[in-house]
Protein backbone atom coordinates (compact mmCIF):
# COMPACT_ATOMS: atom_id res chain seq x y z
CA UNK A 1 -26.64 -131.61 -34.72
CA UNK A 2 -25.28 -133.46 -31.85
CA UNK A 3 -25.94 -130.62 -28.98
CA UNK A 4 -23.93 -132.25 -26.30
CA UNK A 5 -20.62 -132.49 -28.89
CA UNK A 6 -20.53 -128.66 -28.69
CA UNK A 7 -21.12 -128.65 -24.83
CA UNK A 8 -18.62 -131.02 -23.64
CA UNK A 9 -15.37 -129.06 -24.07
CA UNK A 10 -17.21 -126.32 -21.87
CA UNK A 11 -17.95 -129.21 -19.01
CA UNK A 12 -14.61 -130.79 -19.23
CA UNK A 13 -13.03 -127.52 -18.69
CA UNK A 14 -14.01 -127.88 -15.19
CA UNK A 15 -13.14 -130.14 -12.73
CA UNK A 16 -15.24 -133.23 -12.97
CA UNK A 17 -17.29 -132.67 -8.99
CA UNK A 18 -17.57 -129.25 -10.25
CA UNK A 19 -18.79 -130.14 -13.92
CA UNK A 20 -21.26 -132.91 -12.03
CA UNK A 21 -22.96 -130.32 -10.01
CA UNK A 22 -23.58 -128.31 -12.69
CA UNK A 23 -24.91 -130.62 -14.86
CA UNK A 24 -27.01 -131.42 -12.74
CA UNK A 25 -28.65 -128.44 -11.42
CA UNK A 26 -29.30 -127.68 -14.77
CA UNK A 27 -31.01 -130.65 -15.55
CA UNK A 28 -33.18 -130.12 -12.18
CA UNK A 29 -33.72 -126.81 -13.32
CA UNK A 30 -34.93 -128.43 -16.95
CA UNK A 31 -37.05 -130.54 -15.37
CA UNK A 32 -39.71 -128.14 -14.55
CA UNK A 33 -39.57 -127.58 -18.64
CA UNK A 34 -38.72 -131.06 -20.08
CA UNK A 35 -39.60 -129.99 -23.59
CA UNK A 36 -36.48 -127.93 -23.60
CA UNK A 37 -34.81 -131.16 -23.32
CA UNK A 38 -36.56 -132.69 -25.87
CA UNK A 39 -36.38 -130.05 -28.31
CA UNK A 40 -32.12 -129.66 -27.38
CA UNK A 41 -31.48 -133.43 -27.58
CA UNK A 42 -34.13 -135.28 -29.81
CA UNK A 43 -37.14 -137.13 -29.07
CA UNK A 44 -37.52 -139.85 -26.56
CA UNK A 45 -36.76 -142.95 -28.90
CA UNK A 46 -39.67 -145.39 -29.37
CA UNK A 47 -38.60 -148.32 -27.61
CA UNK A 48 -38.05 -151.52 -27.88
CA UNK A 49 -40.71 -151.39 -25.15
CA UNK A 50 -39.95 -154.39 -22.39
CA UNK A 51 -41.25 -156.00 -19.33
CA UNK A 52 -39.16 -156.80 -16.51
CA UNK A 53 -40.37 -158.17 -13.01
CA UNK A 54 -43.83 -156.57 -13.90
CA UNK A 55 -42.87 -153.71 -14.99
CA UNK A 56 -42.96 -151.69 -18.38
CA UNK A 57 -40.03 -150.05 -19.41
CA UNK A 58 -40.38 -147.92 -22.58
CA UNK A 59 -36.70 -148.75 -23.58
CA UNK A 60 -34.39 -150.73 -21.75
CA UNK A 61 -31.75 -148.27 -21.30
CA UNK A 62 -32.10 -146.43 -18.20
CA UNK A 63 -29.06 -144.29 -16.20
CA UNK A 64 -27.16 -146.12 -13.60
CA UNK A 65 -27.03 -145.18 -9.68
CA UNK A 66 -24.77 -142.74 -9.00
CA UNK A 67 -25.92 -139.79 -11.72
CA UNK A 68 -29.09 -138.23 -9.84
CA UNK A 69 -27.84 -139.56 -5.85
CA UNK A 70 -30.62 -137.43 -4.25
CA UNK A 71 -32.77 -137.37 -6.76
CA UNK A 72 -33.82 -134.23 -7.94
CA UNK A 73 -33.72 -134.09 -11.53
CA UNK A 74 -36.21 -136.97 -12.25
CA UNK A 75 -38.36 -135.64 -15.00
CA UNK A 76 -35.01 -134.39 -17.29
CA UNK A 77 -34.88 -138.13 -17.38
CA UNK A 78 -37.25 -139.20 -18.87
CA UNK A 79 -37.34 -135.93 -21.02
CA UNK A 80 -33.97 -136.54 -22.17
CA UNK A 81 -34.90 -140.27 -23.25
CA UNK A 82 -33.89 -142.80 -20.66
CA UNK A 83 -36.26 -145.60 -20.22
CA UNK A 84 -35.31 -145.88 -16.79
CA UNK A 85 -33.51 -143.79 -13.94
CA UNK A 86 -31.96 -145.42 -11.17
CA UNK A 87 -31.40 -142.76 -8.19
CA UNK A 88 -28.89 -142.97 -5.14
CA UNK A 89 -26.90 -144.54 -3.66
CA UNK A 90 -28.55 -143.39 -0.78
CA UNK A 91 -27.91 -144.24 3.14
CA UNK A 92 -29.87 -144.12 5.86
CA UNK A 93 -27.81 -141.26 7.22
CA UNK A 94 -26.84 -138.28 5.20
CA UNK A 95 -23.26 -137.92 4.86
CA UNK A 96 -20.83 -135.48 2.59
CA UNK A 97 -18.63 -138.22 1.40
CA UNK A 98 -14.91 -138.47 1.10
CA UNK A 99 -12.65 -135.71 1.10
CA UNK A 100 -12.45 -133.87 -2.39
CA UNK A 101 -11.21 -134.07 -4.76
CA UNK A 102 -12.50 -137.62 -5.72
CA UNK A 103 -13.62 -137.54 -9.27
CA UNK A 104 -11.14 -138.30 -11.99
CA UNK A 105 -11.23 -138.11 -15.64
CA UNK A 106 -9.16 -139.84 -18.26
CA UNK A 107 -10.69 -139.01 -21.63
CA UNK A 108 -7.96 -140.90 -23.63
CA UNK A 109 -8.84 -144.02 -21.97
CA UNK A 110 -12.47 -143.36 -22.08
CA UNK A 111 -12.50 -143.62 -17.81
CA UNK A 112 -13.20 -142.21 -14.95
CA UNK A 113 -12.47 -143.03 -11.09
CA UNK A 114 -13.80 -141.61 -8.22
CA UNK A 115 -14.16 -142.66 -4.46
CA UNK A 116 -17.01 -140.50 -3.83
CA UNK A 117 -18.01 -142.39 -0.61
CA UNK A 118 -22.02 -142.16 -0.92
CA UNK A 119 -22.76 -138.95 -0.57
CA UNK A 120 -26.26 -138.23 0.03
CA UNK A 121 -28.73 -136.20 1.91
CA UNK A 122 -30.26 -139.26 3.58
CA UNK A 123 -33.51 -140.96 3.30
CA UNK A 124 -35.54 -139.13 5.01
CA UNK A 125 -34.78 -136.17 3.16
CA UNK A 126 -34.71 -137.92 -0.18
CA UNK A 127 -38.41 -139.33 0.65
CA UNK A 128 -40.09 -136.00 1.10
CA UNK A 129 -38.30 -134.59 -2.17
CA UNK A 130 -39.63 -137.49 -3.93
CA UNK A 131 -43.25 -136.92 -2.19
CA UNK A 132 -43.54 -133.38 -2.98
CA UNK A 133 -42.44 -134.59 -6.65
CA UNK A 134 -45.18 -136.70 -6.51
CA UNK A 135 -47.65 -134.14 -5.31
CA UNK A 136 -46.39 -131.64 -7.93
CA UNK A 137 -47.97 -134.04 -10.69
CA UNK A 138 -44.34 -133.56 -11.92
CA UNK A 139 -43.69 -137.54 -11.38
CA UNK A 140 -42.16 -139.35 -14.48
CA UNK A 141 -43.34 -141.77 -16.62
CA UNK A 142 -40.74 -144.02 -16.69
CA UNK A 143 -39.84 -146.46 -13.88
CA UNK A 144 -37.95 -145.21 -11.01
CA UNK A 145 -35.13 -147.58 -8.95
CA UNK A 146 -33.49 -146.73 -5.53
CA UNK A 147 -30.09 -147.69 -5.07
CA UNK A 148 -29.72 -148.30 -0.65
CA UNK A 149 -26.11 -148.19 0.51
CA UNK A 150 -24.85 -148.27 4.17
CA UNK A 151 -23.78 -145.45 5.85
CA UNK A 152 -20.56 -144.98 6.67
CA UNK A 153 -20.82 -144.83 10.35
CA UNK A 154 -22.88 -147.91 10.74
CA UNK A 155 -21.03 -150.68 11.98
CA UNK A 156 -21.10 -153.76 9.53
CA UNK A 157 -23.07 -156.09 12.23
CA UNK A 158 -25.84 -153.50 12.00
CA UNK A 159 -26.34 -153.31 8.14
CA UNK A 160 -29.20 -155.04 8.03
CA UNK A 161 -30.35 -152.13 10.35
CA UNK A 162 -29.19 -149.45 8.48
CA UNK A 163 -30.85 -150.90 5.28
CA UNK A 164 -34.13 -151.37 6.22
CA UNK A 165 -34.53 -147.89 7.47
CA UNK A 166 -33.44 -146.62 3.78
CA UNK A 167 -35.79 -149.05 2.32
CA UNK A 168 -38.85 -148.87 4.83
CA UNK A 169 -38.61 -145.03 4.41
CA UNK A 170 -38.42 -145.03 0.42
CA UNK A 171 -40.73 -147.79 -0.10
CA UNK A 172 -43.52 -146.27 -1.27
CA UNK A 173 -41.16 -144.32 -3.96
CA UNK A 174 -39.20 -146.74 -5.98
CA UNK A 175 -40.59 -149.14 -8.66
CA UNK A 176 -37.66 -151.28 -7.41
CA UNK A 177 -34.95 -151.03 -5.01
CA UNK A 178 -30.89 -152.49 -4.83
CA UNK A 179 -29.05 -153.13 -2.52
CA UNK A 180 -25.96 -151.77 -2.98
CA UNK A 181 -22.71 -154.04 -1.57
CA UNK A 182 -20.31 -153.57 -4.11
CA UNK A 183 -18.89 -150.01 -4.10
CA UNK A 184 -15.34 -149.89 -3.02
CA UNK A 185 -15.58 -146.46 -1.66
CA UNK A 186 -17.24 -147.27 1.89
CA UNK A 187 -14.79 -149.00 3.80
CA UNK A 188 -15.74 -152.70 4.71
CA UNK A 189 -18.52 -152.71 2.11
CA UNK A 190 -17.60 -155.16 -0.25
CA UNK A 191 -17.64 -157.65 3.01
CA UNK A 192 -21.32 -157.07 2.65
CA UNK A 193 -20.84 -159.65 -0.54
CA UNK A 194 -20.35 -162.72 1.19
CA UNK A 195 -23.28 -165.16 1.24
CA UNK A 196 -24.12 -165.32 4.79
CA UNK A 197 -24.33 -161.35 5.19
CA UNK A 198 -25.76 -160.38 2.50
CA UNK A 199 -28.52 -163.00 3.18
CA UNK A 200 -29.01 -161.25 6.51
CA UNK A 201 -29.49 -157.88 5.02
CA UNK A 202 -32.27 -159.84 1.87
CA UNK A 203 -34.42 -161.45 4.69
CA UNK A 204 -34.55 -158.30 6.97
CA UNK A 205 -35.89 -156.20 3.97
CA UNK A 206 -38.19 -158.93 2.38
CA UNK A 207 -39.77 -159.84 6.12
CA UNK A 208 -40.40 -155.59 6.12
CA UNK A 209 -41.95 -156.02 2.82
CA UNK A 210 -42.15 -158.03 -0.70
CA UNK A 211 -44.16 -156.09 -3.24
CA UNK A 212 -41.28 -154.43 -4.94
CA UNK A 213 -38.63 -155.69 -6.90
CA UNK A 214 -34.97 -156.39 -5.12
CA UNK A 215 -31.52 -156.65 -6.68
CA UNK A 216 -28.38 -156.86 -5.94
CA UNK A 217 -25.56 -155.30 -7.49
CA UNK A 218 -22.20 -156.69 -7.47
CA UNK A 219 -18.52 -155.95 -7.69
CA UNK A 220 -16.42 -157.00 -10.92
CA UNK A 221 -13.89 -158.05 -8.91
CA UNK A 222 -15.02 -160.96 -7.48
CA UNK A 223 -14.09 -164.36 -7.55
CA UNK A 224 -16.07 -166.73 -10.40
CA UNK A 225 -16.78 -169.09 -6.58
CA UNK A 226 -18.38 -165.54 -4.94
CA UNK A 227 -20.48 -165.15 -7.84
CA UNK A 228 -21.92 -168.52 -7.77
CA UNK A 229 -22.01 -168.26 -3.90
CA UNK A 230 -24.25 -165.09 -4.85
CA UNK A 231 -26.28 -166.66 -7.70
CA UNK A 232 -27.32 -169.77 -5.30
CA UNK A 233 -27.94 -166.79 -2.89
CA UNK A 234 -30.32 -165.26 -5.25
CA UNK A 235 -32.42 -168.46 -6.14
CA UNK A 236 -31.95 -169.52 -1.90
CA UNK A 237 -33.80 -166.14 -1.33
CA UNK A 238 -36.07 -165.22 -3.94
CA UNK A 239 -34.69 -162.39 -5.00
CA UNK A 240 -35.67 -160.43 -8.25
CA UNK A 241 -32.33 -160.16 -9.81
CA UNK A 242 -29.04 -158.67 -10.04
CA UNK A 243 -27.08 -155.53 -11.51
CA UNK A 244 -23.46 -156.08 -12.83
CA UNK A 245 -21.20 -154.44 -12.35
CA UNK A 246 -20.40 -151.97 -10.21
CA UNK A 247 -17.04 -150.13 -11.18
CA UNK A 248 -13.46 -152.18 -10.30
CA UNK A 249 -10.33 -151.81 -8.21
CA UNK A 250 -8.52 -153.22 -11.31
CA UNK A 251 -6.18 -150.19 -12.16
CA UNK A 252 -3.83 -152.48 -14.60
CA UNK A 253 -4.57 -150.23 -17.56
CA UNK A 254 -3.95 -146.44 -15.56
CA UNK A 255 -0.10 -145.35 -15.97
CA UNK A 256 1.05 -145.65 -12.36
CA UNK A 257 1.76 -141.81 -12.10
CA UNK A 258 -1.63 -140.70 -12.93
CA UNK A 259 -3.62 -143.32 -10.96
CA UNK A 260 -5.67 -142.59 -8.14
CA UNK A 261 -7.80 -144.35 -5.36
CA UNK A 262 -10.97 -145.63 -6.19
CA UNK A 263 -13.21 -147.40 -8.27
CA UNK A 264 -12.48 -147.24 -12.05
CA UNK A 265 -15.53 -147.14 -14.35
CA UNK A 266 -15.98 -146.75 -18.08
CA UNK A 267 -14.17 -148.61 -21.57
CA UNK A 268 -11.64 -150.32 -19.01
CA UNK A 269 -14.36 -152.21 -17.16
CA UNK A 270 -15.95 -153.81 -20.18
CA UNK A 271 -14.39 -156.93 -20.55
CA UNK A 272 -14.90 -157.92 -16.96
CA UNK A 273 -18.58 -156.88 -16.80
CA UNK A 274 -19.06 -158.97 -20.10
CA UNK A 275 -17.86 -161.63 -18.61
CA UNK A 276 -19.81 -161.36 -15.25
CA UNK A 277 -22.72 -160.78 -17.12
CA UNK A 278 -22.76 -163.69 -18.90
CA UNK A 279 -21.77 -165.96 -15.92
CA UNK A 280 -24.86 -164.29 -14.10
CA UNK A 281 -27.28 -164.96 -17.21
CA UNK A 282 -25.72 -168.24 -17.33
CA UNK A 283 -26.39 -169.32 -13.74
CA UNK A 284 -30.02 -167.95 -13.15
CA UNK A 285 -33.35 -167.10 -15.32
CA UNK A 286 -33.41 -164.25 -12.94
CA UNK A 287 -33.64 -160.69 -14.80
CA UNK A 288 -29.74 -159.28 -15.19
CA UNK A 289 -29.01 -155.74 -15.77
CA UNK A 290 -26.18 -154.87 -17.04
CA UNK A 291 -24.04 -151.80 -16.07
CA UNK A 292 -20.41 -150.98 -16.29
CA UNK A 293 -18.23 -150.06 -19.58
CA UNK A 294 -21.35 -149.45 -21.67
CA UNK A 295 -19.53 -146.79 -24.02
CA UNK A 296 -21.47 -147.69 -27.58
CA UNK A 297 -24.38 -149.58 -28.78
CA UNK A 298 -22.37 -152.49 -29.73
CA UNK A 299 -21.41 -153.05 -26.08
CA UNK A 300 -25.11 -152.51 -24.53
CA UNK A 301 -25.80 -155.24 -28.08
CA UNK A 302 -23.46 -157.72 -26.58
CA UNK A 303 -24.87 -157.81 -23.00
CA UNK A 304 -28.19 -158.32 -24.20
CA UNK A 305 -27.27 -161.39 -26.77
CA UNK A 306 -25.54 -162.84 -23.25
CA UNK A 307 -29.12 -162.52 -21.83
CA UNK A 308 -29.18 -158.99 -20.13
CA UNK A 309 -32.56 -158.22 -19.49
CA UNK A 310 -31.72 -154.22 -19.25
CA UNK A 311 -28.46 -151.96 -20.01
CA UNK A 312 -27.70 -149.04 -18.03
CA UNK A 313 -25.26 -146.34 -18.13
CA UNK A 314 -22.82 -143.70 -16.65
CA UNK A 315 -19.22 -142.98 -17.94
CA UNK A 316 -20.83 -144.05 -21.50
CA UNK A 317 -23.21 -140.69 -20.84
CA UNK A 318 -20.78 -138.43 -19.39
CA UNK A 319 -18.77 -138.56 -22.46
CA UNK A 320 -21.31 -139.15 -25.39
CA UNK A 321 -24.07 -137.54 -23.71
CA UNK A 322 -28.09 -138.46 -24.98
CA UNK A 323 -26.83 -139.54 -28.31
CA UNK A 324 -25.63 -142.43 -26.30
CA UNK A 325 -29.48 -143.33 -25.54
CA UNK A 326 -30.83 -142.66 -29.14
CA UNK A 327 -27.94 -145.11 -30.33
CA UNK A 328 -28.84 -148.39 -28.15
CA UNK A 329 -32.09 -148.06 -28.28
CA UNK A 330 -32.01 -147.95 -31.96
CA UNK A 331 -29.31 -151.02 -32.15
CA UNK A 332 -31.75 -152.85 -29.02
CA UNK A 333 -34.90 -152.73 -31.30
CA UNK A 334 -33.35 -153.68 -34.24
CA UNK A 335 -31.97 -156.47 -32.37
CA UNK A 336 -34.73 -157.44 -30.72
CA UNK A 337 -37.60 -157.34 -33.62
CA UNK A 338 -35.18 -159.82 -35.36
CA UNK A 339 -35.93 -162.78 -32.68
């Protein structure tokens, strides 16, 4: 019986923030039981197990940024089958975000937009949650990522700044970090894309430290020229690899009277982050993982026979729920014993 089918109408009664939050909490609350996870939703699947810059994932499908931003559900993660969680995006300050609402569903289209604006408690406070987790024993076994935004108040000439605190202060947490340019919800962000500053904010992280994975995630709006600007960027600077995509400001496909401001995620964004995915695994040998408009295991299939090294997902989860994981991992394996 698929559990979440019979829960969903309940959670999309409510308004999406609203739904979120709950969701949430009672995942956080789950995690101090993760067997009740396991026993609502199925068994972890068994891979296909993977390495990727050194580390093991047990199945390359992990939850994208943006799910867990302060992290505090961690071990309903791994309980509920992800082979990866990637937490955040998280600033340097805390901040409450844009004004509400600014979560939008459109189940006919299989979307959702929201300008959330990185709201977060901060790093500091994120870092001693994630300690005490780690003192509690409580730690998961999968692999753990830390999305780093800026914070809204920083001015863009000090991002760099404002970047390294995050990652100097979460450092000893994450299994590997990203540096998160690409949201269209911070005002000025996206500039952060442009070779020269982006650079900046790379070489003031990797001169703090170089023993953990970086990546860079990236907008599906840009220009094929920015990407290569960023994929010469990546080999220029050594870094691990990058995440594509993050969600678009392409609205084309919304009906003009139920639109909204923001960035648009889910079954609309698939074609695009297809396509920037396979430039990216195209361009560089680099690991790619692949995010945005993952709705079924045929689409996570297709980014990994472009060359994604990893899938992760989001909108895909909020509307088929842990099936979703069971499915892809399932299709991944078969896909990948056959090579």
């Amino acid at each position: 019986m698929d559990v979440y089918k019979l829960l969903r109408p309940l959670f999309f009664r409510l308004d999406p923030e609203p739904a979120h939050h709950l969701a949430i909490h009672g995942f956080q609350c789950t995690g101090y039981a993760p067997w009740i996870l396991s026993a609502t939703f199925g068994a972890p699947p068994a891979g296909p197990a993977t390495e990727v810059c050194g580390i093991r994932f047990p199945n390359p499908v992990g939850l994208a940024a943006g799910m867990d931003k302060n992290a505090v559900a961690l071990p309903a993660w791994e309980a509920l089958g992800f082979g990866f969680v990637e937490v955040g995006t998280i600033t340097a300050k805390a901040q409450p975000g844009n004004p509400k609402p600014r979560v939008f569903r459109y189940p006919d289209l299989q979307a959702l937009i929201n300008r959330m604006g990185f709201n977060n408690d901060g790093a500091d406070a994120v870092a001693a949650r994630l300690d005490r987790l780690k003192q509690s024993g409580r730690w998961p076994r999968i692999p753990v990522g830390i999305n780093l935004g800026k914070s809204k108040v920083t001015e863009l000439s000090h991002a760099p700044a404002d970047y390294l605190h995050s990652y100097r202060t979460l450092l000893p947490y994450g299994d590997y970090f990203v540096i998160n340019v690409s949201s269209p919800n911070t005002p000025g962000l996206r500039e952060l894309q442009e070779k020269d500053a982006l650079a900046s904010i790379v070489r003031t992280l990797r001169d703090h430290d170089t023993s953990k994975p970086l990546f860079v995630k990236i907008a599906p709006d840009l220009e094929n020229a920015q990407i290569d600007a960023i994929l010469e960027l990546v080999e220029a600077e050594n870094l691990s690899g990058l995440i594509a995509t993050n969600t678009t400001l392409d609205h084309s496909i919304i009906p003009s009277g139920r639109d909204q401001t923001g960035g648009l995620s889910g079954a609309p964004l698939r074609k695009r982050s297809d396509e920037v995915v396979r430039i990216l695994c195209a361009g560089t040998k680099r690991p790619v993982i692949a995010s945005g408009g993952i709705m079924s295991a045929e689409d996570a299939r297709k980014r990994v026979e472009a060359g994604a090294a990893l899938v992760q997902i989001y909108t895909g989860f909020v509307y088929r729920g842990p099936k979703l994981i069971r499915e892809i991992a399932m299709e991944l394996n078969s896909l990948l014993s056959s090579r």
